[in-house]
Protein backbone atom coordinates (compact mmCIF):
# COMPACT_ATOMS: atom_id res chain seq x y z
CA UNK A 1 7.84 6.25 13.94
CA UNK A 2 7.32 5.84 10.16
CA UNK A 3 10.90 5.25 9.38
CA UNK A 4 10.82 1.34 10.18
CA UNK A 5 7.80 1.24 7.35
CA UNK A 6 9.40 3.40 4.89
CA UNK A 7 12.53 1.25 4.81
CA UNK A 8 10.70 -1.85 4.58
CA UNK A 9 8.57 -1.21 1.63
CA UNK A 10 11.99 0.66 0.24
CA UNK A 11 13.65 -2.55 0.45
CA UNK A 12 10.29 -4.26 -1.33
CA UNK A 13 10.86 -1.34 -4.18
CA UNK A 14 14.41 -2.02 -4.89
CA UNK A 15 14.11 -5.47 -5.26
CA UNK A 16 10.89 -5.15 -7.60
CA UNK A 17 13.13 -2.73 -9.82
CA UNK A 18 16.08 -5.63 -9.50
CA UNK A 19 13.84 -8.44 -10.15
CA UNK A 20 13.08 -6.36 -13.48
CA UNK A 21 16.53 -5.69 -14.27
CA UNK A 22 16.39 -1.94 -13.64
CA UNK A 23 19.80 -0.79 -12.74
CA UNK A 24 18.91 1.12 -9.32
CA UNK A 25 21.96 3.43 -9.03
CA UNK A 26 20.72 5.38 -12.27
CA UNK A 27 17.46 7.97 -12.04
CA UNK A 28 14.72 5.62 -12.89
CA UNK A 29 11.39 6.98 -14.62
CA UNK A 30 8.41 8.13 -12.18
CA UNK A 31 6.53 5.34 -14.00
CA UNK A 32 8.96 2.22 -13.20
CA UNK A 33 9.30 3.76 -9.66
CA UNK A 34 5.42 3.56 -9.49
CA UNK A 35 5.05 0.19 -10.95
CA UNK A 36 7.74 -0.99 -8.26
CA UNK A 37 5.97 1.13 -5.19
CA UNK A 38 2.72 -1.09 -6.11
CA UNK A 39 4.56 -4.58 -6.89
CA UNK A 40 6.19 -4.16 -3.33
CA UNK A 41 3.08 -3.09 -1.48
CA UNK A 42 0.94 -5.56 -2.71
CA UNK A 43 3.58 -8.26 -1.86
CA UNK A 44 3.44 -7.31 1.44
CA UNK A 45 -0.14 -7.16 1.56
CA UNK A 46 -0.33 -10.63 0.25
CA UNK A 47 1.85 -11.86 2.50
CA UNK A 48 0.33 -10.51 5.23
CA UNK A 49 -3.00 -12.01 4.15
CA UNK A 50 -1.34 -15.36 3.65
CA UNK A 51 -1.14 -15.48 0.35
CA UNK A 52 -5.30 -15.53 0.25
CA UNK A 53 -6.66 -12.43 0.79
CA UNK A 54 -4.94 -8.70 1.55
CA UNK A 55 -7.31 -6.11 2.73
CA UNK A 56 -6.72 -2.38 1.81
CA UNK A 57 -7.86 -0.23 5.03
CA UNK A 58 -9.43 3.19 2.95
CA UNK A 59 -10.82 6.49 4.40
CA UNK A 60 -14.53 7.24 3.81
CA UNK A 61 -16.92 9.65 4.22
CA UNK A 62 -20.47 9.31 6.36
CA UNK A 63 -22.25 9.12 9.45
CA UNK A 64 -20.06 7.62 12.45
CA UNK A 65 -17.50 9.03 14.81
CA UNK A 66 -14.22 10.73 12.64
CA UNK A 67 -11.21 8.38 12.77
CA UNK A 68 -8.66 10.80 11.35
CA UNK A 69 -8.11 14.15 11.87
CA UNK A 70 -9.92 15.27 8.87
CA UNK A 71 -13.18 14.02 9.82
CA UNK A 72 -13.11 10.44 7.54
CA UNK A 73 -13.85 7.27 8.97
CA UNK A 74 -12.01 3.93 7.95
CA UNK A 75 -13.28 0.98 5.65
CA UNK A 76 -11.83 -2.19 4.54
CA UNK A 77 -11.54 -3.09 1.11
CA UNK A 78 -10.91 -6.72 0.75
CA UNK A 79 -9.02 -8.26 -2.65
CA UNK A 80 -9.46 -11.96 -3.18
CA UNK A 81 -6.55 -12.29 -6.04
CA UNK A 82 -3.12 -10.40 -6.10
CA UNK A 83 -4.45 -8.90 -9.78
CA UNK A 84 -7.45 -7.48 -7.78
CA UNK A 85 -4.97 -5.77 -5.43
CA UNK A 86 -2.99 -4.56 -8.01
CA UNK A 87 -5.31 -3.14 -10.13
CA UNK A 88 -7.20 -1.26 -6.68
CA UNK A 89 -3.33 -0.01 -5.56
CA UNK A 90 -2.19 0.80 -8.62
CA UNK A 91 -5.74 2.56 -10.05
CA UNK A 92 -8.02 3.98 -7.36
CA UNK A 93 -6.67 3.48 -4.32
CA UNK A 94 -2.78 4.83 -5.31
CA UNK A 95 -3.51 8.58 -4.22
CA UNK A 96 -4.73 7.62 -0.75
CA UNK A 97 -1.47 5.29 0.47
CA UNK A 98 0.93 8.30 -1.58
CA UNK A 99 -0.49 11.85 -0.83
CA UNK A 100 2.17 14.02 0.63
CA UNK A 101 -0.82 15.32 2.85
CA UNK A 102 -2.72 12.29 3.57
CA UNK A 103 -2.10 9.05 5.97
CA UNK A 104 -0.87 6.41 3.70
CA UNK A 105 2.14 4.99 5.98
CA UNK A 106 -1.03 4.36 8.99
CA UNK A 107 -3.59 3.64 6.28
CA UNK A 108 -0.93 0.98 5.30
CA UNK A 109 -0.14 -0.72 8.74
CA UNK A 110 -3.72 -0.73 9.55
CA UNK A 111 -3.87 -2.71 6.38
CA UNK A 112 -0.96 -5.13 7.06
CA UNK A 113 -2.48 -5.69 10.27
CA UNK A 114 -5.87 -6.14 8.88
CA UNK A 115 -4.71 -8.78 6.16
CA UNK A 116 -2.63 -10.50 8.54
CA UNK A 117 -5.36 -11.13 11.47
CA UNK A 118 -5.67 -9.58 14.71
């Protein structure tokens, strides 16, 4: 299930927030917690990618057979700098890996996988 992803990228988030010097065991503003959600996913993008490249697996809309279960097909987005894949997590592509509604935990591993080579 999703609970082997969740804790990984948890573990990603608390050590962004200690690498900043947050103090973890007090409430910590949404926008810290954000910063830290995008640090640790695009670390493990990176990494995945080998420190080259990280490709971002997105939904889309058009002609082709559905993919998910609301009709979207999948495209990759590829970043060639960890700035690039920053700025795409962090700006346009932060609703689609965090909607309560969407598929951001798949969306993700299809992206680790992705960046790291099949």
């Amino acid at each position: 299930g999703p609970c082997g992803v969740i804790a990984a990228v948890n573990a990603f988030v608390v050590k962004a927030l200690l690498d900043k010097g947050v103090e973890v065991s007090k409430k910590v503003k949404d926008a810290v917690r954000k910063d830290a959600l995008v640090e640790a996913l695009c670390t493990i993008l990176w990494t995945a990618g080998g420190g080259r490249t990280a490709t971002l697996i997105v939904p889309t809309t058009g002609a082709g057979p559905a993919v998910l279960s609301n009709g979207e097909r999948l495209r990759p987005v590829v970043f060639g700098s960890m700035e690039e894949l920053a700025e795409g997590i962090g700006g346009q592509y932060n609703e689609l890996l965090t909607r309560r509604d969407g598929f951001g935990i798949a969306l993700f591993m299809y992206s680790v996988l992705m960046s790291r080579g099949l």
